[in-house]
N, C-alpha and C. Protein backbone atom coordinates (compact mmCIF):
# COMPACT_ATOMS: atom_id res chain seq x y z
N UNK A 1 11.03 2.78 -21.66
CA UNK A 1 10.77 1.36 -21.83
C UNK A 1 9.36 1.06 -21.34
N UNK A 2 8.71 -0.10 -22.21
CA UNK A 2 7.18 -0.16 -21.75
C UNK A 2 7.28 -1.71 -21.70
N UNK A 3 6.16 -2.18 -20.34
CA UNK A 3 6.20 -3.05 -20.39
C UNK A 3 4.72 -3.45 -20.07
N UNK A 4 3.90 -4.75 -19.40
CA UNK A 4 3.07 -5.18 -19.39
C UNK A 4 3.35 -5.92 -17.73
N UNK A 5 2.19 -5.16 -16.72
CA UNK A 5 2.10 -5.33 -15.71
C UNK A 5 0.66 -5.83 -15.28
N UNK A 6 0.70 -7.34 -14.82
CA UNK A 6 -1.05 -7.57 -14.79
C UNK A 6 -1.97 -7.94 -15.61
N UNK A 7 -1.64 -7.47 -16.79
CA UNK A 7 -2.45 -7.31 -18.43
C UNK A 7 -2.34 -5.74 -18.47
N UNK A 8 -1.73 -4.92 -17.63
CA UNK A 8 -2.38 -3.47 -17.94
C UNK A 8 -0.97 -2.71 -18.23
N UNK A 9 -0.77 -1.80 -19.15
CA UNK A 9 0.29 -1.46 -19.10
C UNK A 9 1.04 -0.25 -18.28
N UNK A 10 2.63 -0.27 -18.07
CA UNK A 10 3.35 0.48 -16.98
C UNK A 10 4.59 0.93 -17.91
N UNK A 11 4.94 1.64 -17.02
CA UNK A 11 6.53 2.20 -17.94
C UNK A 11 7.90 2.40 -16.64
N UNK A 12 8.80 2.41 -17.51
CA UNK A 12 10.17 2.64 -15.78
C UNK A 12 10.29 3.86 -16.59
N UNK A 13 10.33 4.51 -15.71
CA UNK A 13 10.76 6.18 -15.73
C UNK A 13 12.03 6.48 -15.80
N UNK A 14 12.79 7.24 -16.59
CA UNK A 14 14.19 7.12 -16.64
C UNK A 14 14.55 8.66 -17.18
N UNK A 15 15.91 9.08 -17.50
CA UNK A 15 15.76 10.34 -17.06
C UNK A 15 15.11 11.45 -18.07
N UNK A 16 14.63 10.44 -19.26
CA UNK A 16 13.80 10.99 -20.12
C UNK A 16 12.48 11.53 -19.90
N UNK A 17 12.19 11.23 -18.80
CA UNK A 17 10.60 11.24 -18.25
C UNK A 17 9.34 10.14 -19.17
N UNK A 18 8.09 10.62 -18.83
CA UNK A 18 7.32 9.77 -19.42
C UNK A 18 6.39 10.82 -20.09
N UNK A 19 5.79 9.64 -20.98
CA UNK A 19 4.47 10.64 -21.65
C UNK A 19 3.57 9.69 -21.76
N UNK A 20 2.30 9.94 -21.62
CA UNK A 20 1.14 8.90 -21.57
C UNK A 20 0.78 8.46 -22.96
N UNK A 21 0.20 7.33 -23.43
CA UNK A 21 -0.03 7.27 -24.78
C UNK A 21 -1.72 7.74 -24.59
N UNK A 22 -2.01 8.50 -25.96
CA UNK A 22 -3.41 9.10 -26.03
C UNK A 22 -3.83 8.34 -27.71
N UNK A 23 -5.23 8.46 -27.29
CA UNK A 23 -5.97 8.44 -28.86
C UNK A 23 -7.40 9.01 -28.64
N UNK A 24 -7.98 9.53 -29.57
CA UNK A 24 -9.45 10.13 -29.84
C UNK A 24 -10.47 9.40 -29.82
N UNK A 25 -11.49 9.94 -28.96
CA UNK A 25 -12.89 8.45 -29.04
C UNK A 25 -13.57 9.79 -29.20
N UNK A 26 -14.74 9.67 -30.52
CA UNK A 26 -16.05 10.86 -30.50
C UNK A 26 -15.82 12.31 -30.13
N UNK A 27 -14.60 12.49 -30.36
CA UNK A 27 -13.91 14.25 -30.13
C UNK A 27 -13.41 14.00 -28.87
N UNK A 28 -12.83 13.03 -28.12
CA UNK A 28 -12.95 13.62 -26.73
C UNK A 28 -11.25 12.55 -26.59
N UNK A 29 -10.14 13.92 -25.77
CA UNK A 29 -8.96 13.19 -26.12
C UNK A 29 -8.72 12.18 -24.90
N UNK A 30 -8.64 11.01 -24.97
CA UNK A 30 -8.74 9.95 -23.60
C UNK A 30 -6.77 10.08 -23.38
N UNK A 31 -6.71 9.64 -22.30
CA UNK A 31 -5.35 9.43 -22.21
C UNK A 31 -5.40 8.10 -21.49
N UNK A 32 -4.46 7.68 -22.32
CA UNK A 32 -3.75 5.61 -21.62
C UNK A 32 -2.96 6.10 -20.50
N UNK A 33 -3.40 6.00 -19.17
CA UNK A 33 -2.61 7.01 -18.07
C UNK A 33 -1.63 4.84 -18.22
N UNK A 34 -0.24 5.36 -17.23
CA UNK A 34 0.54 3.98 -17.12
C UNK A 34 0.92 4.10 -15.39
N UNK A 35 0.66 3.45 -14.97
CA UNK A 35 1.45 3.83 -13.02
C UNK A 35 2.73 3.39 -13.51
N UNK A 36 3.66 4.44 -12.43
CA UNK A 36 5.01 4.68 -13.06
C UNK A 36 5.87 4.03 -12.03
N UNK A 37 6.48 3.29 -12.61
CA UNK A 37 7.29 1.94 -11.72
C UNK A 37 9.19 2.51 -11.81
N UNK A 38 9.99 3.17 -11.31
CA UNK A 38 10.77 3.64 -10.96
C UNK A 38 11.92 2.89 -10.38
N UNK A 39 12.94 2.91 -10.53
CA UNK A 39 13.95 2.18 -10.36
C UNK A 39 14.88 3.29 -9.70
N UNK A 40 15.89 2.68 -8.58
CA UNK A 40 16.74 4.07 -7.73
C UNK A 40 17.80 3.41 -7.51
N UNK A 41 18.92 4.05 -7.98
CA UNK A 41 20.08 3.09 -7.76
C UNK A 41 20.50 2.05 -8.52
N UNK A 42 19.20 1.78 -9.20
CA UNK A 42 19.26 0.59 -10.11
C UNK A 42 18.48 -0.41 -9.65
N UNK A 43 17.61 -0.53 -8.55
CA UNK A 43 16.95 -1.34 -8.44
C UNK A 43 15.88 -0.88 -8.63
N UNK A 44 14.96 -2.07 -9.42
CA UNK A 44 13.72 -2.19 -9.64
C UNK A 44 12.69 -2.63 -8.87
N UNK A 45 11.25 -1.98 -8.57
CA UNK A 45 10.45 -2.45 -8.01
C UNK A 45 10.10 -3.97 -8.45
N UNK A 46 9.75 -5.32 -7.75
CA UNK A 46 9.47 -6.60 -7.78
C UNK A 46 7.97 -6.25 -7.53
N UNK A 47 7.62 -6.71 -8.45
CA UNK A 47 5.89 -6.85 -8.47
C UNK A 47 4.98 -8.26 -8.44
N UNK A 48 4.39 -9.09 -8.05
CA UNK A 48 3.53 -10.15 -8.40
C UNK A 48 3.29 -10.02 -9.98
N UNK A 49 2.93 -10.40 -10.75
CA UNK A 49 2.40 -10.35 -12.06
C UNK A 49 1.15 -10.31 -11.41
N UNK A 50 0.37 -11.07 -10.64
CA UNK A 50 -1.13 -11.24 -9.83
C UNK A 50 -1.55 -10.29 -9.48
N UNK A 51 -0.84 -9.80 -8.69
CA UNK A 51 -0.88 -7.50 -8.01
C UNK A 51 -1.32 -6.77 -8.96
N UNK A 52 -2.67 -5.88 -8.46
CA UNK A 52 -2.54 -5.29 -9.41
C UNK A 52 -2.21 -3.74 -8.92
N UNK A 53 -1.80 -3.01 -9.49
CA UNK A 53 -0.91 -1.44 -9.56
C UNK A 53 -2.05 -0.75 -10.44
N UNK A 54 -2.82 0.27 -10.03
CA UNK A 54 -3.66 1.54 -10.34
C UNK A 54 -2.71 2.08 -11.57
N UNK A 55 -3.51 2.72 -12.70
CA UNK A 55 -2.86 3.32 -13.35
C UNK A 55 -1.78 4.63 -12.69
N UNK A 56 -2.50 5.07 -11.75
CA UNK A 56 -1.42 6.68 -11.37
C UNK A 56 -0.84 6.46 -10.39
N UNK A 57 -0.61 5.06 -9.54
CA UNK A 57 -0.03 4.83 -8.71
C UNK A 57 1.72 5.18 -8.92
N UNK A 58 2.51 5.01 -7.88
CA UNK A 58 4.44 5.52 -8.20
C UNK A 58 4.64 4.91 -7.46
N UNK A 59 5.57 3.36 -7.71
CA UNK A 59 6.23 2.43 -7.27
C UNK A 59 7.93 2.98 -7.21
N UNK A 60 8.65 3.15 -6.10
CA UNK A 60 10.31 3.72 -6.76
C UNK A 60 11.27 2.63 -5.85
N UNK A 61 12.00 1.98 -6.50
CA UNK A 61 13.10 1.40 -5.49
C UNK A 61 12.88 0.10 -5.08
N UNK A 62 13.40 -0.17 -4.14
CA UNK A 62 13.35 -1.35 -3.26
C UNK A 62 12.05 -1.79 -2.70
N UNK A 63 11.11 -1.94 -3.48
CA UNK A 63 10.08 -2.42 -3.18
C UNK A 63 9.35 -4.00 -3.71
N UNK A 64 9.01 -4.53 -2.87
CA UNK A 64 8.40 -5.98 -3.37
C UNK A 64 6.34 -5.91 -3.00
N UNK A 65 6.10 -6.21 -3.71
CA UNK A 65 4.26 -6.28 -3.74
C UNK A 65 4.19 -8.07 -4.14
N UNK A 66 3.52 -8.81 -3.34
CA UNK A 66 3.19 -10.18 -3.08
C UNK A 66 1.72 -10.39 -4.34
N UNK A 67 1.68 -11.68 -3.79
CA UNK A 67 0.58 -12.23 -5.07
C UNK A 67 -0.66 -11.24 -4.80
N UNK A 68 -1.55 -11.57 -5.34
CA UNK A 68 -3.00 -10.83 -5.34
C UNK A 68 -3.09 -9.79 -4.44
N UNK A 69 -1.89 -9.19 -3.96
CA UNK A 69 -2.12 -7.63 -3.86
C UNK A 69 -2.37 -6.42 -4.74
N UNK A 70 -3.19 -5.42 -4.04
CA UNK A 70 -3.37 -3.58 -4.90
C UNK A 70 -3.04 -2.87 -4.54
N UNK A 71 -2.20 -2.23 -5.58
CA UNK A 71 -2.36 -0.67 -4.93
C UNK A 71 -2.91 0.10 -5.52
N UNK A 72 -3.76 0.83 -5.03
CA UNK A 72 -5.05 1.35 -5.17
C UNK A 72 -4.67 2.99 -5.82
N UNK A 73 -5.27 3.79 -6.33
CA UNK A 73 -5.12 5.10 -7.64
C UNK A 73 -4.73 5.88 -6.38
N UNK A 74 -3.03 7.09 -6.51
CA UNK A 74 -2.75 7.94 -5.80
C UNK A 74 -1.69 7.21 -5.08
N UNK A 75 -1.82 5.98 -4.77
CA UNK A 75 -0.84 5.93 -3.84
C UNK A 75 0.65 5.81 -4.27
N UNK A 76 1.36 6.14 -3.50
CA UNK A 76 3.05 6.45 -3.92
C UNK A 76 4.05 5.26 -2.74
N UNK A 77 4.29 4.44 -2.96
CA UNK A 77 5.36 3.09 -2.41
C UNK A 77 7.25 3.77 -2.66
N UNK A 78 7.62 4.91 -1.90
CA UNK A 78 9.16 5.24 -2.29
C UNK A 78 10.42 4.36 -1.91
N UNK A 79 10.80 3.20 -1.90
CA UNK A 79 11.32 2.49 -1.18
C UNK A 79 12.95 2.88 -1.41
N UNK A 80 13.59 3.85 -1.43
CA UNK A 80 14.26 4.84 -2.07
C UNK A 80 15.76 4.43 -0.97
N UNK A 81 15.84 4.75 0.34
CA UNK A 81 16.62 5.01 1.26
C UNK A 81 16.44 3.70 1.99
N UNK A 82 15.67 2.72 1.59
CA UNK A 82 15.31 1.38 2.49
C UNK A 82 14.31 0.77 2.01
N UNK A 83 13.75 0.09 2.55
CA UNK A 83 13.09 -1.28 1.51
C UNK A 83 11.72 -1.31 2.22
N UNK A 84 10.56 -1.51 1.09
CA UNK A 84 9.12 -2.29 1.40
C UNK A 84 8.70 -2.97 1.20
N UNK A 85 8.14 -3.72 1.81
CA UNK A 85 8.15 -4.97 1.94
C UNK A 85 6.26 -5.39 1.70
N UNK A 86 5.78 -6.00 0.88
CA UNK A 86 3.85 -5.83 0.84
C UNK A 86 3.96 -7.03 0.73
N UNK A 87 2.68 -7.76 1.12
CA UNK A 87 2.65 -9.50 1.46
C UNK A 87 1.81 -9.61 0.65
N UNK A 88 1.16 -10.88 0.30
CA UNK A 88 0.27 -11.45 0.11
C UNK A 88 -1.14 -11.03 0.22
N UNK A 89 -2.24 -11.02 -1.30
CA UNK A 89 -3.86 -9.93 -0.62
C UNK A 89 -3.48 -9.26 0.42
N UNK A 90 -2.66 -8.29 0.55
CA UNK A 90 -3.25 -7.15 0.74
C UNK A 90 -3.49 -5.63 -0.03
N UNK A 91 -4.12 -5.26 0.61
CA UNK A 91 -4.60 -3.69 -0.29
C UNK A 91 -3.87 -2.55 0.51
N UNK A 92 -3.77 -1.81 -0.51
CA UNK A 92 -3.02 -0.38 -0.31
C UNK A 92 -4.22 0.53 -0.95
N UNK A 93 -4.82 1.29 0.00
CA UNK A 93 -5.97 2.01 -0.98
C UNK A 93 -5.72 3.33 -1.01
N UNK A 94 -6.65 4.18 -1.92
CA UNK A 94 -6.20 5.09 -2.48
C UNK A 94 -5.32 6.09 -1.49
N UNK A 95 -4.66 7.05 -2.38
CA UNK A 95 -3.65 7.85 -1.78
C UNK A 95 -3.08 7.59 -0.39
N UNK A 96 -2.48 6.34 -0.20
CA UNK A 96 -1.70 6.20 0.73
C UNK A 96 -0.53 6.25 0.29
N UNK A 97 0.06 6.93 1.23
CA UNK A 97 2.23 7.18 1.23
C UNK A 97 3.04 6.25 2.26
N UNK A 98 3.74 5.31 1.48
CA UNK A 98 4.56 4.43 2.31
C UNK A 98 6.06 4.81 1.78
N UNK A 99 6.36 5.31 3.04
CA UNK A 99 7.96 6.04 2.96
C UNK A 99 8.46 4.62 4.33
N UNK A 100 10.18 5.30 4.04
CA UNK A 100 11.05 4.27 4.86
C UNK A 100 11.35 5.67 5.53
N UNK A 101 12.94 5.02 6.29
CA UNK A 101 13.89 5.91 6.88
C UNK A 101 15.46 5.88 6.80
N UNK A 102 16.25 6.40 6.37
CA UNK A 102 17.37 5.98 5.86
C UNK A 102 18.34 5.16 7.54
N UNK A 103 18.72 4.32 7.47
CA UNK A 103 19.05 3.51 8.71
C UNK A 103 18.11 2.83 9.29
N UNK A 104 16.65 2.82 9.54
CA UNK A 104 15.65 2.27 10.00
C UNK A 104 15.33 1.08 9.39
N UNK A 105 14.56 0.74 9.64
CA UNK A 105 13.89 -0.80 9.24
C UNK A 105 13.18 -1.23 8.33
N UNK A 106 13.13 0.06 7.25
CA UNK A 106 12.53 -0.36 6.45
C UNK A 106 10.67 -0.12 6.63
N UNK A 107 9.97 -0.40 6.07
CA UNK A 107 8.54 -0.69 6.07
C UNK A 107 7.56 -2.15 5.81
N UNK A 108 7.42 -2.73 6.25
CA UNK A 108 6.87 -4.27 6.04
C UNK A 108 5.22 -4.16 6.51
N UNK A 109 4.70 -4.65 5.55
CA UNK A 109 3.06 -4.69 5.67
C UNK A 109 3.21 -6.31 5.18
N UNK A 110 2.18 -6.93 5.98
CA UNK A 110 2.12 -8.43 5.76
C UNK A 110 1.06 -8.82 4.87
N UNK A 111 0.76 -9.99 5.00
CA UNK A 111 -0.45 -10.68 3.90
C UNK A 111 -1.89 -10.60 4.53
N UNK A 112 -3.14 -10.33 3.81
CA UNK A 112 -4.20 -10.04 4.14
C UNK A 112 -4.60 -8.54 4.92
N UNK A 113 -3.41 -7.49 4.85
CA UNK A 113 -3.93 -6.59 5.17
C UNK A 113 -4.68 -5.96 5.09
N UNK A 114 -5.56 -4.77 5.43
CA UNK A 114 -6.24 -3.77 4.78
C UNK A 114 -5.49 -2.37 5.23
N UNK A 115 -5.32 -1.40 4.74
CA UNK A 115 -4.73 0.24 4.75
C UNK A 115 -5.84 0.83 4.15
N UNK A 116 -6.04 1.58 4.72
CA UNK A 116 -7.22 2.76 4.08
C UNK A 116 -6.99 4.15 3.36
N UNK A 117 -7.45 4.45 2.93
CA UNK A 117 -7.57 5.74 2.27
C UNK A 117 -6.88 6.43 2.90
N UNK A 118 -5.75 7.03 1.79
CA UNK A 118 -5.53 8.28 2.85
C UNK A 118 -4.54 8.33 3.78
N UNK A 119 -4.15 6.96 4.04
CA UNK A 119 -2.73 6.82 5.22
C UNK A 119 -1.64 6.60 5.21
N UNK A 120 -0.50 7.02 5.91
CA UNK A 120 0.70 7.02 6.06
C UNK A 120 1.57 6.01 6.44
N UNK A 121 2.49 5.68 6.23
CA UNK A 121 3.07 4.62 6.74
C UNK A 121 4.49 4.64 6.75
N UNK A 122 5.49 4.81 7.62
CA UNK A 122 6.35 5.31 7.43
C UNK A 122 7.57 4.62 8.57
N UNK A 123 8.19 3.53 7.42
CA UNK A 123 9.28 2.90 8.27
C UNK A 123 8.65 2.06 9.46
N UNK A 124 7.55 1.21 9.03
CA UNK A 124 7.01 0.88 10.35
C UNK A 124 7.05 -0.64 10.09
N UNK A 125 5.78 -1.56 10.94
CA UNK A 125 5.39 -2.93 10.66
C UNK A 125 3.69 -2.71 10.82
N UNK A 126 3.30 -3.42 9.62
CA UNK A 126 2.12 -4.05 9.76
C UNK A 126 1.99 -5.37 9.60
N UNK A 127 1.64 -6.22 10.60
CA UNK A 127 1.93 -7.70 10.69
C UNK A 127 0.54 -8.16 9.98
N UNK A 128 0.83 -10.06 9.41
CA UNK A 128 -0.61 -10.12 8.82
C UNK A 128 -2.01 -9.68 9.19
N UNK A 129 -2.94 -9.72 8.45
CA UNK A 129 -4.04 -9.36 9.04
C UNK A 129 -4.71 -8.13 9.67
N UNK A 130 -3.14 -7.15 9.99
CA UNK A 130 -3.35 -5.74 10.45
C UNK A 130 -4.57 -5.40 9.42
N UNK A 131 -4.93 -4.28 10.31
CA UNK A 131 -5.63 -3.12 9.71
C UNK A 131 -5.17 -1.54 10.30
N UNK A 132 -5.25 -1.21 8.98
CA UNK A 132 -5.15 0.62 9.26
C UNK A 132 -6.25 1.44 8.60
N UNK A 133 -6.68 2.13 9.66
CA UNK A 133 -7.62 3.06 9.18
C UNK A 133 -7.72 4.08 8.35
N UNK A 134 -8.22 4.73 7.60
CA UNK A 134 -8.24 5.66 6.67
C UNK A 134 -7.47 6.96 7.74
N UNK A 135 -6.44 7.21 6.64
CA UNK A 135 -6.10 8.75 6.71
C UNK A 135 -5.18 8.76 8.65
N UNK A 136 -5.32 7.39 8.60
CA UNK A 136 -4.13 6.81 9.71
C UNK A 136 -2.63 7.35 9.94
N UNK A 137 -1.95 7.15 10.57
CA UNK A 137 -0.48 7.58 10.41
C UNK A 137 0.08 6.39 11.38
N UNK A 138 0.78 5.74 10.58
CA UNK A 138 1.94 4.79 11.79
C UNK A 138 3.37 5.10 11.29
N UNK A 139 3.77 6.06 12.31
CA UNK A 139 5.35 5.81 12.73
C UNK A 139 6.54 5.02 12.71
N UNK A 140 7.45 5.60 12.68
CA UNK A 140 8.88 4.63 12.85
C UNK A 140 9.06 3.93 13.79
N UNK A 141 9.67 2.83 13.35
CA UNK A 141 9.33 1.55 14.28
C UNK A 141 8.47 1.29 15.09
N UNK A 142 6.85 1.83 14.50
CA UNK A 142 5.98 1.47 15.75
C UNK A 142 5.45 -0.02 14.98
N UNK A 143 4.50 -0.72 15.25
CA UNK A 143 4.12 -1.77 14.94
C UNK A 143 2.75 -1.99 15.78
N UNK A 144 1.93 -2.98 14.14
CA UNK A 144 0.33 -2.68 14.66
C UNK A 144 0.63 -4.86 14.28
N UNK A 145 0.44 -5.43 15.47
CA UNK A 145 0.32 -7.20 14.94
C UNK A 145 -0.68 -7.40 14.71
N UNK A 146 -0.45 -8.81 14.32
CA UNK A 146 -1.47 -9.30 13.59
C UNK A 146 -3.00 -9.33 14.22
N UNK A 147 -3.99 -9.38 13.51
CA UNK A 147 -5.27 -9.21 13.70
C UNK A 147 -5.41 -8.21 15.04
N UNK A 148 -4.76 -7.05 14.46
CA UNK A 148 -4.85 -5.63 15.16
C UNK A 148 -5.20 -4.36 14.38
N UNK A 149 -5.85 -3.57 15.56
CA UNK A 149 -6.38 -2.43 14.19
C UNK A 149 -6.21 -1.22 14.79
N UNK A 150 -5.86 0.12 13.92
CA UNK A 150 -5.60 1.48 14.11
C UNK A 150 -6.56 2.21 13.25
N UNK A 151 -7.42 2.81 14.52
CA UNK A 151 -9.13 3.47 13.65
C UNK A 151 -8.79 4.48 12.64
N UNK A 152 -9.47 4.97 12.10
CA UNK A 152 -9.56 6.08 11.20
C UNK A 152 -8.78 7.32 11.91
N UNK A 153 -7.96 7.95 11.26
CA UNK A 153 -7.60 9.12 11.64
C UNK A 153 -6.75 8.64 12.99
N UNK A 154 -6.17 7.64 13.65
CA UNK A 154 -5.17 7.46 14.46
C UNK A 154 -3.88 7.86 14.39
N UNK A 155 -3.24 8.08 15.13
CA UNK A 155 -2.11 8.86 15.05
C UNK A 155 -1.11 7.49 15.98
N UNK A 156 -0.44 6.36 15.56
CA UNK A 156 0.40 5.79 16.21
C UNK A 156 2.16 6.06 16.40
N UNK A 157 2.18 6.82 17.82
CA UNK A 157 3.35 7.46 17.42
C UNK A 157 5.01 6.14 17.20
N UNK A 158 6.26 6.93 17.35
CA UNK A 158 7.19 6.22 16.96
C UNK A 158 7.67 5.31 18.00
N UNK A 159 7.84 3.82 17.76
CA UNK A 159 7.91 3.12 18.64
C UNK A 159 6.66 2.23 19.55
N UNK A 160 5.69 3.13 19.00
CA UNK A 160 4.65 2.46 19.74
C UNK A 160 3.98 1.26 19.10
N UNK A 161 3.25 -0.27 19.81
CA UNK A 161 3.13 -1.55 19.49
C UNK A 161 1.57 -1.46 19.79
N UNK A 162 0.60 -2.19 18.59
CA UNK A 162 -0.49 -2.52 19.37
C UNK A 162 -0.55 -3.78 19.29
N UNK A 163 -1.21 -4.45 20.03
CA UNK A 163 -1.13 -6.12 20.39
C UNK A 163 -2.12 -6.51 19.35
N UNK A 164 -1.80 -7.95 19.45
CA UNK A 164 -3.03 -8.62 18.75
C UNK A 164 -4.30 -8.44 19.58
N UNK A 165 -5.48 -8.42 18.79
CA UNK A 165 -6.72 -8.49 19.51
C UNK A 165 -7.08 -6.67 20.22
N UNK A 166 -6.40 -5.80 19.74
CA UNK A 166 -7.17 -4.68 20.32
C UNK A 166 -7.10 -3.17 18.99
N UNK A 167 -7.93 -2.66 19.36
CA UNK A 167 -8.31 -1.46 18.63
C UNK A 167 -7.86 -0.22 19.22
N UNK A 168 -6.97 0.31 18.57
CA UNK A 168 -6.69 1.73 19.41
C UNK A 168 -7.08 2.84 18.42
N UNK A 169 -7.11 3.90 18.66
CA UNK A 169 -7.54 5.04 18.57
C UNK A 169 -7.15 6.45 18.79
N UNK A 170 -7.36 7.96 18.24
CA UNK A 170 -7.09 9.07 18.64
C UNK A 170 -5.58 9.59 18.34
N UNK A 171 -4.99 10.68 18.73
CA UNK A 171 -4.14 11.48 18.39
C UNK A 171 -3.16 11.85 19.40
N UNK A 172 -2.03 11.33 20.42
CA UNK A 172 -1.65 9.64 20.17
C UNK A 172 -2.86 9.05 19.93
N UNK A 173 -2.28 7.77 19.51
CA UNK A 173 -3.31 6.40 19.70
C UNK A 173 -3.03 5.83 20.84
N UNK A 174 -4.12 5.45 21.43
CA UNK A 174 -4.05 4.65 22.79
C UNK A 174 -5.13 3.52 22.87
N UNK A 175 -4.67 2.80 23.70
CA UNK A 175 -5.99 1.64 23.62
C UNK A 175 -7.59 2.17 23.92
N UNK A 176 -8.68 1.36 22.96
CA UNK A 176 -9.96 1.46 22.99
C UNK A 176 -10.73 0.90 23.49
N UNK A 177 -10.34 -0.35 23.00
CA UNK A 177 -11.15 -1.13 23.00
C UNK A 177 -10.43 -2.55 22.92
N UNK A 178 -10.94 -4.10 23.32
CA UNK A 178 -10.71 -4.83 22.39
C UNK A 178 -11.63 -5.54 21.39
N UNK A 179 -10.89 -5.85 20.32
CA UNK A 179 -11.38 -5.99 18.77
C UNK A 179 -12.72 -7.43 19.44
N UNK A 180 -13.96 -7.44 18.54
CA UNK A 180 -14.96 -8.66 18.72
C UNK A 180 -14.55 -9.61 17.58
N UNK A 181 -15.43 -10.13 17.91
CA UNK A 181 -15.29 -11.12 16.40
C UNK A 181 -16.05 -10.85 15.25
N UNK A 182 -16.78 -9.92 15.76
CA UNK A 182 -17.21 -9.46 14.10
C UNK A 182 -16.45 -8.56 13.59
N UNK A 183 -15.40 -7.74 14.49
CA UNK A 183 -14.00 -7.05 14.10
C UNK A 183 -13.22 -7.94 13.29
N UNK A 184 -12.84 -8.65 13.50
CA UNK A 184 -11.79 -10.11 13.45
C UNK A 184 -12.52 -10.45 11.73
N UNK A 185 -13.73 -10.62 11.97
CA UNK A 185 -14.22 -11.11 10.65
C UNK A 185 -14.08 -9.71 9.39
N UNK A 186 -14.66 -8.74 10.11
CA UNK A 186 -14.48 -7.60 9.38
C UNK A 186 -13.04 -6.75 8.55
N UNK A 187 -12.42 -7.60 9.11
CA UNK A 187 -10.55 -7.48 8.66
C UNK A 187 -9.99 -8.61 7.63
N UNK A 188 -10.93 -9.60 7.68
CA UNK A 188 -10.58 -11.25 7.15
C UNK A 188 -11.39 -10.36 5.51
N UNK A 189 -12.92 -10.15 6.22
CA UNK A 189 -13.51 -9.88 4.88
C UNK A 189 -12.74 -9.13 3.96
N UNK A 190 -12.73 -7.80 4.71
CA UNK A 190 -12.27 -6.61 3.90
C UNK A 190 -11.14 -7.08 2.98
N UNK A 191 -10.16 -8.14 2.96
CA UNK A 191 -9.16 -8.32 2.23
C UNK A 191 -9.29 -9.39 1.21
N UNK A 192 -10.23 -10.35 1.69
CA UNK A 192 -11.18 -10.93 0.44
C UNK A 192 -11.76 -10.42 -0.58
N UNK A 193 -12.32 -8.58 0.13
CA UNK A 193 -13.25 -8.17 -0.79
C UNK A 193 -12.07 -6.77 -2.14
N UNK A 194 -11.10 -7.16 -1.32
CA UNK A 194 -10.16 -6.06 -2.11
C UNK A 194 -9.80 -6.84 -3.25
N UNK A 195 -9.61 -8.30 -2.75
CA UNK A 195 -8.98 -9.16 -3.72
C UNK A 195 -9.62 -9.36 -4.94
N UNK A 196 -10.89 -9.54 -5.18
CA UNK A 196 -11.93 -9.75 -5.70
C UNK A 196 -12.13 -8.63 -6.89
N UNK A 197 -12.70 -7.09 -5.77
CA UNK A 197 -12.90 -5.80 -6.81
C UNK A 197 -11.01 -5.47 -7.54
N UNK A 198 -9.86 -6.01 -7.22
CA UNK A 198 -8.52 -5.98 -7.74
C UNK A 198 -8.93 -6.71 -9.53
N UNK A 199 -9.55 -7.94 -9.23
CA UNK A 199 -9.68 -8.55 -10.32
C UNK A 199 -10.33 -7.83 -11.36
N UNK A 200 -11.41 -7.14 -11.35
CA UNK A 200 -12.14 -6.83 -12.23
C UNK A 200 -11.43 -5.65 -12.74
N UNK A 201 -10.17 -5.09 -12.32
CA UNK A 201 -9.54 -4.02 -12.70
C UNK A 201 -8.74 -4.44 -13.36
N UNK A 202 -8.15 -5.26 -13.33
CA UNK A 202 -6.74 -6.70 -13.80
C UNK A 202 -7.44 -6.68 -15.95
């Protein structure tokens, strides 16, 4: 089944599999890649029509994506064993993996987030405004609140909370620093500016 996600097109994967639609430009074979939106159990991913979804992105299950959110090329949303939850502008950027936990809480990322390249997310909370750093990892039931941030390459283990207003860091993550206001602004921007380059992909 094909449908129309955004203006761009997607397909539900079913047990037929998928095949990309192709055509020829000047000898050279292009392929119409579709991000593959997956249903488990029978439930379907809930999308914004506004959101936009990367062509090679893999939406599966119990998942909801809010207005003028992305998810960005690579990344995989399995909401399979429990539910995800994406708010309002925010971005999911490339190849990030948001898994649940079967009995756990699920995964909830709020509105205006930013996630970076590269990171994990797994059964956790990101409250509005969070930020996660590229190639990050947050844990089961740990939780990063609002206008809080986890640097590049942080490791937040399970259970662990960072407050509003501070920056943690390293492998655990532990506190760094606290966030300035050009931090604060730098988290506001970044999700303005996702919203924006989302459109021109739309």
């Amino acid at each position: 089944m094909r449908a129309v996600l955004a203006g761009r097109p997607f397909c539900f994967v079913q047990w037929c599999g998928w095949v990309p639609a192709c055509r020829v430009h000047s000898r050279v074979l292009i392929t119409s890649a579709m991000a593959f939106i997956i249903p488990y159990r029978g439930i379907f991913p809930v999308i914004s029509p506004t959101a936009f979804v990367a062509d090679n992105a893999v939406i599966i299950g119990d998942v909801q994506i809010g207005a003028h959110s992305s998810i960005w090329f690579g990344c995989v949303l399995r909401g399979d064993v429990n539910v995800i939850r994406i708010g309002e502008r925010s971005n999911i950027q490339d190849g990030t993996v948001i898994h649940v936990s079967t009995g756990g809480q699920g995964t909830h990322v709020g509105s205006g987030v930013t996630v970076g390249h590269m990171a994990l997310l797994h059964d956790c909370t990101v409250q509005d405004n969070g930020f996660v750093g590229m190639k990050a990892c947050v844990l089961d039931k740990a939780c990063i609140e609002s206008g809080a941030m986890l640097a590049a390459g942080g490791l937040l283990t399970s259970g662990k909370r960072i407050p509003t207003g501070e920056l943690w860091a390293g492998n655990p993550a532990k506190l760094l620093r606290a966030l300035t206001d050009k931090d604060q602004d730098m988290i506001a921007q970044s999700a303005i500016r996702y919203c924006a380059l989302a459109q021109q992909y739309i």
